[in-house]
C-alpha atoms as a PDB file:
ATOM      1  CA  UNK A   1       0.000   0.000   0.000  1.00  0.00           C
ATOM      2  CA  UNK A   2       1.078   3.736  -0.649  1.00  0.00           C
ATOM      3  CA  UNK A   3       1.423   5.656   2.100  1.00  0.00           C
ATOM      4  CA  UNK A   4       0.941   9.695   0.963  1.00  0.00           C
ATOM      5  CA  UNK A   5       3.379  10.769   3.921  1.00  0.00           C
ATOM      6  CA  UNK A   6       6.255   9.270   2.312  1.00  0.00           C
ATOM      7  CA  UNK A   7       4.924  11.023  -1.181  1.00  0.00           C
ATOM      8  CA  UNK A   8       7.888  13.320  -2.153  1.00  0.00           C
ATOM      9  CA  UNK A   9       6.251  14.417  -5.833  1.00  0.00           C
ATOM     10  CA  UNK A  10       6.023  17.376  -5.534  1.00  0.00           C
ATOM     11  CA  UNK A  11       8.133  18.687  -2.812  1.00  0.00           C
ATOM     12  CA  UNK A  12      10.863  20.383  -4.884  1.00  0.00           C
ATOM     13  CA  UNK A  13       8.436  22.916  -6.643  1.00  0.00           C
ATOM     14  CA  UNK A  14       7.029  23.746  -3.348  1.00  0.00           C
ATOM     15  CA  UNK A  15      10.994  24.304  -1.886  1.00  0.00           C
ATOM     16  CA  UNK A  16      11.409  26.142  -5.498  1.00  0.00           C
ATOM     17  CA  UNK A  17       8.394  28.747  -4.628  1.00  0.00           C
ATOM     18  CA  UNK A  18       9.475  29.764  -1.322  1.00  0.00           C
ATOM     19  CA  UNK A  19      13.363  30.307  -2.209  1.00  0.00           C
ATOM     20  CA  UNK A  20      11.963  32.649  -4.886  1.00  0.00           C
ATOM     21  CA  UNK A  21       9.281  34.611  -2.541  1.00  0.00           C
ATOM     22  CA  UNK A  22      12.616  34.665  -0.339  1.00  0.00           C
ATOM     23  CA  UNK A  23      14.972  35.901  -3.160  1.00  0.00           C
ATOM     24  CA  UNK A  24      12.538  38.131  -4.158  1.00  0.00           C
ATOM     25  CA  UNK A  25      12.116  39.718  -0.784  1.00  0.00           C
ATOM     26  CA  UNK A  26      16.339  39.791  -0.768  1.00  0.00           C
ATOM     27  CA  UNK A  27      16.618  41.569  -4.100  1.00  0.00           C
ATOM     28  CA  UNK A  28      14.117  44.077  -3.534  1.00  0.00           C
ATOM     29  CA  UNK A  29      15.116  45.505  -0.380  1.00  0.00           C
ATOM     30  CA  UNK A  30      18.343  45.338  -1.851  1.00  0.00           C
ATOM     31  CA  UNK A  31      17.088  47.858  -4.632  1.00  0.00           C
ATOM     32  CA  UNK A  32      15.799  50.061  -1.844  1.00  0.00           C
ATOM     33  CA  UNK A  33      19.486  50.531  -0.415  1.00  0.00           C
ATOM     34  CA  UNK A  34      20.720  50.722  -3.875  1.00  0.00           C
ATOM     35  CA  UNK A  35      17.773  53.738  -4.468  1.00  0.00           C
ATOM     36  CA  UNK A  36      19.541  55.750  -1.211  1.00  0.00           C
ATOM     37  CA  UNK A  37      22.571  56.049  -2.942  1.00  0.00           C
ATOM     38  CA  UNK A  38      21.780  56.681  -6.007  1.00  0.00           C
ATOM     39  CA  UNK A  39      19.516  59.704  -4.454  1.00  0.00           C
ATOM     40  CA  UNK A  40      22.515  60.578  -2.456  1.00  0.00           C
ATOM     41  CA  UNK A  41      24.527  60.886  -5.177  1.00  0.00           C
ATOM     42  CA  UNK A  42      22.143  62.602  -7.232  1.00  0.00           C
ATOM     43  CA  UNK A  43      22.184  65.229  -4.201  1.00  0.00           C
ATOM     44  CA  UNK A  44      25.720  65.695  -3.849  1.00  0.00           C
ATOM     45  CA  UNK A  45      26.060  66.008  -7.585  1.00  0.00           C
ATOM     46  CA  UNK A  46      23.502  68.805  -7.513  1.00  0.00           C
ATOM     47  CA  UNK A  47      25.510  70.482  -4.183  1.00  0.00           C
ATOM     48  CA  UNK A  48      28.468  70.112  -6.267  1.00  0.00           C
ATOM     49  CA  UNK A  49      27.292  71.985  -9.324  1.00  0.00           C
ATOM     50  CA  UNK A  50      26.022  74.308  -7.218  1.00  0.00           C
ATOM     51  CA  UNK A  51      29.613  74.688  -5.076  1.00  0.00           C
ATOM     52  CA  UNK A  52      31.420  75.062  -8.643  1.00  0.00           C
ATOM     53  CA  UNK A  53      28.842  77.719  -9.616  1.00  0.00           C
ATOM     54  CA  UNK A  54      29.475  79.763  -7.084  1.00  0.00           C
ATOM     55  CA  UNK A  55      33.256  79.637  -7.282  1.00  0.00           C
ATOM     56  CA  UNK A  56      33.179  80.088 -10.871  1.00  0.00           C
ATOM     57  CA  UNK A  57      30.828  83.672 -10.186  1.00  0.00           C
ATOM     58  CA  UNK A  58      33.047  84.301  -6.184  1.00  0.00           C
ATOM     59  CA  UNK A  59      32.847  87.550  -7.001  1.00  0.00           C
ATOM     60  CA  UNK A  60      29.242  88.111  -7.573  1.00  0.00           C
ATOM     61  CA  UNK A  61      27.600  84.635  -6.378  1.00  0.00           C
ATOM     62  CA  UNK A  62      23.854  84.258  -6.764  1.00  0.00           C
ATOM     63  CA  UNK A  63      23.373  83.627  -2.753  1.00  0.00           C
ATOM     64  CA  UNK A  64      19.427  83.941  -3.229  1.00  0.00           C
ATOM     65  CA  UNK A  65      19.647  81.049  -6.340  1.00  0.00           C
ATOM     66  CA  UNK A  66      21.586  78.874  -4.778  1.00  0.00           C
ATOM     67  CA  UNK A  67      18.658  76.814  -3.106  1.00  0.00           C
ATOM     68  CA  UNK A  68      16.726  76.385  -6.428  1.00  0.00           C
ATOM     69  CA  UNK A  69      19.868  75.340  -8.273  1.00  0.00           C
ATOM     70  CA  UNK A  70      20.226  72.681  -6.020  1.00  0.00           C
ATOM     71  CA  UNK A  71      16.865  71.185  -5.737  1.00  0.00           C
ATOM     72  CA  UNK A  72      17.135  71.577  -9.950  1.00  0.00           C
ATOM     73  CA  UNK A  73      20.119  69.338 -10.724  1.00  0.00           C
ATOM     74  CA  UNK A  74      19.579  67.333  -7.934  1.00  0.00           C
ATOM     75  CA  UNK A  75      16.880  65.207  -9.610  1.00  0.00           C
ATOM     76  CA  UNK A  76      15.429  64.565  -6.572  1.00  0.00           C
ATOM     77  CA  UNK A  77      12.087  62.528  -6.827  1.00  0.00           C
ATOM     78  CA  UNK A  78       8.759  64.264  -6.895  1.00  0.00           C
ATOM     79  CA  UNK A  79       7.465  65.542  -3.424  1.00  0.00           C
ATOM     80  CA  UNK A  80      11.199  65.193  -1.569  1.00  0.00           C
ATOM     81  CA  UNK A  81      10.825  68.348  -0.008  1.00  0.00           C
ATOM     82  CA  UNK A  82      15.252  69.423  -0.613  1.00  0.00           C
ATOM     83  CA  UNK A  83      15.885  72.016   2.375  1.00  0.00           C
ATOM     84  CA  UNK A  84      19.212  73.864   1.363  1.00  0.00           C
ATOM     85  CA  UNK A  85      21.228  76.050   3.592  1.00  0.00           C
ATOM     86  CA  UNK A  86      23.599  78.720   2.516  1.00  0.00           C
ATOM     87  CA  UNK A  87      25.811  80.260   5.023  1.00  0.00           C
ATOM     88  CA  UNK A  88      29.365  81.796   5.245  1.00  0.00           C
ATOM     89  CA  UNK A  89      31.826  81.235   7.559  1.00  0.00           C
ATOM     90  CA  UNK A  90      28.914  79.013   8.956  1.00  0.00           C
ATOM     91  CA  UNK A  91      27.138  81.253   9.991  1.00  0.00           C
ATOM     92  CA  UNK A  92      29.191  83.790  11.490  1.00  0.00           C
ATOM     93  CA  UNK A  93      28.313  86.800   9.136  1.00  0.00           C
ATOM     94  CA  UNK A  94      25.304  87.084   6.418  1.00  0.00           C
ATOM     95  CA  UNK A  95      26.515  85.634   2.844  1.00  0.00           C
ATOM     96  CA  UNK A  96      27.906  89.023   0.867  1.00  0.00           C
ATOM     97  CA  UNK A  97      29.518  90.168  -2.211  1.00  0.00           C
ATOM     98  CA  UNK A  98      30.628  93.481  -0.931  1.00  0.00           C
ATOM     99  CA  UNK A  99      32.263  94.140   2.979  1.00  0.00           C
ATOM    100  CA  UNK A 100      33.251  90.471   3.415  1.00  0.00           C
ATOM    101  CA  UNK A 101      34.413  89.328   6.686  1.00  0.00           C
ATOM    102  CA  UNK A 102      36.718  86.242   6.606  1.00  0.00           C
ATOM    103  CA  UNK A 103      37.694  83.633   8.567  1.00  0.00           C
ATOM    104  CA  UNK A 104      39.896  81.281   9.955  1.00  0.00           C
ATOM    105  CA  UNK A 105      38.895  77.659   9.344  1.00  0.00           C
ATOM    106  CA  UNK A 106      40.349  74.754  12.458  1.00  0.00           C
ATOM    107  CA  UNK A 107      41.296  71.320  12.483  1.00  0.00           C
ATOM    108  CA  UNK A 108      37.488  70.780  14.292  1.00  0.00           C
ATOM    109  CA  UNK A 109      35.875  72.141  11.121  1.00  0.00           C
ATOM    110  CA  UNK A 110      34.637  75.733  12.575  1.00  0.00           C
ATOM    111  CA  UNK A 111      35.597  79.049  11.964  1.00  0.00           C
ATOM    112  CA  UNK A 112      37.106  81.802  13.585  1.00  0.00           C
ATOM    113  CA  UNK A 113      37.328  85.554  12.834  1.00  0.00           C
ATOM    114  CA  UNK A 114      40.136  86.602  11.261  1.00  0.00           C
ATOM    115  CA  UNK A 115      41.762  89.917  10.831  1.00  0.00           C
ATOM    116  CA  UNK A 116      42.147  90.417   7.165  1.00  0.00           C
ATOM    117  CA  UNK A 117      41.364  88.481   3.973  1.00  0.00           C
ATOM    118  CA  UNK A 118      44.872  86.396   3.284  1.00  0.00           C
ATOM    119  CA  UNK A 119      46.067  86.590   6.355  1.00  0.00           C
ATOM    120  CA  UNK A 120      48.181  83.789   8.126  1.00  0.00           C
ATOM    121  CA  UNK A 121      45.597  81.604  10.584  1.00  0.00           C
ATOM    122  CA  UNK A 122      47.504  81.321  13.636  1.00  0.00           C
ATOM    123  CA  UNK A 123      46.803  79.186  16.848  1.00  0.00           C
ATOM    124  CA  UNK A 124      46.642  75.615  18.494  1.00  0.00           C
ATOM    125  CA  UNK A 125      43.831  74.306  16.808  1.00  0.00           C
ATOM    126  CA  UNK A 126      44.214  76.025  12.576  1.00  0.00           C
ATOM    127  CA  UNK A 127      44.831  73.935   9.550  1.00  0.00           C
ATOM    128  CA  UNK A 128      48.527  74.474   9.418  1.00  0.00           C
ATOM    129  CA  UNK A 129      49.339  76.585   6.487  1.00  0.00           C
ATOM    130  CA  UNK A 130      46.095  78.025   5.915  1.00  0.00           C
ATOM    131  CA  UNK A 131      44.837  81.938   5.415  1.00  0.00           C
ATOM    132  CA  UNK A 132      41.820  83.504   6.415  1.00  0.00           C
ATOM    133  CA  UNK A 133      39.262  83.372   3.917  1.00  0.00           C
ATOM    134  CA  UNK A 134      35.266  83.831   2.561  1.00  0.00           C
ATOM    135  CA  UNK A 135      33.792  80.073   3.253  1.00  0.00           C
ATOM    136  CA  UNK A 136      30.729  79.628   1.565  1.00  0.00           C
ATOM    137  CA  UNK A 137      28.392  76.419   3.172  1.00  0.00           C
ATOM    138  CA  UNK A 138      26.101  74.673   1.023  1.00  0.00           C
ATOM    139  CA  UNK A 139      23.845  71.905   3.062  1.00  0.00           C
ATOM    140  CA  UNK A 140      21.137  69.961   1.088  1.00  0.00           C
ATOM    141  CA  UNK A 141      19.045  67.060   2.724  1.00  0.00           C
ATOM    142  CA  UNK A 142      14.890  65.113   2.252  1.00  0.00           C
ATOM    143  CA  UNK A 143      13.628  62.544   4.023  1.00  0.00           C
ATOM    144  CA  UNK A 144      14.061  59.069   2.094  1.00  0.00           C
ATOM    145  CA  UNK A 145      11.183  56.923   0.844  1.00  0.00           C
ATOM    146  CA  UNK A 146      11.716  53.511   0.564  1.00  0.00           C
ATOM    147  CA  UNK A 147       9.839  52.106  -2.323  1.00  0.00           C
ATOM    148  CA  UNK A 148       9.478  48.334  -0.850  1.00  0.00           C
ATOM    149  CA  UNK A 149      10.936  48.311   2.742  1.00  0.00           C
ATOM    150  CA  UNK A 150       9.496  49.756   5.759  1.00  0.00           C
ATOM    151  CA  UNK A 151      10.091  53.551   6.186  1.00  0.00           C
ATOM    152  CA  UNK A 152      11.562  52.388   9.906  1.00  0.00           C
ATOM    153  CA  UNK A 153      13.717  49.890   8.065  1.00  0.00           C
ATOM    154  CA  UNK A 154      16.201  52.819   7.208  1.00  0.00           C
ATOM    155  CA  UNK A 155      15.867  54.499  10.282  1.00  0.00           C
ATOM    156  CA  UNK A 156      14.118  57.526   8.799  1.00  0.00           C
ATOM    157  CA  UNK A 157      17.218  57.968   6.656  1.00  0.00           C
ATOM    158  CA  UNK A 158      17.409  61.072   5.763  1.00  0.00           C
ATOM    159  CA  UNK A 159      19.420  61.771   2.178  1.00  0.00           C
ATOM    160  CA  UNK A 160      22.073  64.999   2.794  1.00  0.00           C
ATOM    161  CA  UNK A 161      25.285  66.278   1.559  1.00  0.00           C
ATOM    162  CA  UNK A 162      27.460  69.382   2.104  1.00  0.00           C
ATOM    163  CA  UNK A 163      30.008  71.281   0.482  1.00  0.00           C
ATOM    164  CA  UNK A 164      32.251  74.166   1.567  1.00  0.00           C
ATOM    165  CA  UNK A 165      34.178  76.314  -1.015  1.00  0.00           C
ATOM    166  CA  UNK A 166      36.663  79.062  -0.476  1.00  0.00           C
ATOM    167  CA  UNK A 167      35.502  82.350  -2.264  1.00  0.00           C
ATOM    168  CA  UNK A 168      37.894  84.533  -1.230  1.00  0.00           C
END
């Protein structure tokens, strides 16, 4: 007599289906972590043509534009709400083209008042070598959306980049 528990027909097509489901769920949350780079890159490319724009015009940069020509070659995806900063010598003085103010920058990434444009930065904690200078701050960052995963799955990742340039 045939006894159906010891019926194997079959078995490998069920093993086949749920190694795919499995794959499947691999590859596509494998896509979603692909997606947050690609968007991050996408965002530092447009904080990067935005960086050489403003070096390329130091004399007469576009402070006001500077957000919208971010969020432009950026490509980010429709609805990312792309905050951009602007700030010089992070914040220590408004951004200018006339009456600049310049500043030291230290090994701890900050700034510090300095004298005169071109002067020698001196102290414990400057970037040996370095002169005071106009430091212009570009900061772009959205919120990623995961297309497949869980929004918690990323840790409400949140795609940013920065860029400083030396205008001065």
């Amino acid at each position: 007599m045939h006894d159906p528990l010891d019926d194997r027909r079959g078995s490998a097509t069920i093993e086949f289906a749920l190694l795919t489901c499995f794959f499947f769920a691999v590859v596509l949350g494998a896509l979603d972590f692909g997606m947050f780079f690609v968007q991050r890159s996408d965002l530092s490319g447009g904080v990067s043509t935005a960086s050489i724009h403003s070096f390329a015009n130091r004399n007469a940069v576009a402070f006001a534009n500077i957000p919208a020509m971010v969020t432009a070659a950026s490509r980010a995806p429709a609805g990312s709400n792309v905050v951009v900063t602007v700030a010089c010598n992070t914040g220590t003085t408004s951004c200018s083209n006339t009456n600049r103010v310049c500043a030291c920058l230290t090994s701890a990434n900050a700034f510090i008042e300095a004298s005169s444009c071109g002067a020698p930065c001196t102290g414990g904690n400057m970037t040996s070598g370095s002169t005071a200078g106009y430091y212009l701050t570009i900061a772009a960052s959205y919120s990623y959306a995961p297309a497949v995963l869980p929004r918690g799955a990323l840790g409400g990742a949140a795609v940013q980049q920065t860029a400083v340039v030396r205008l001065q």
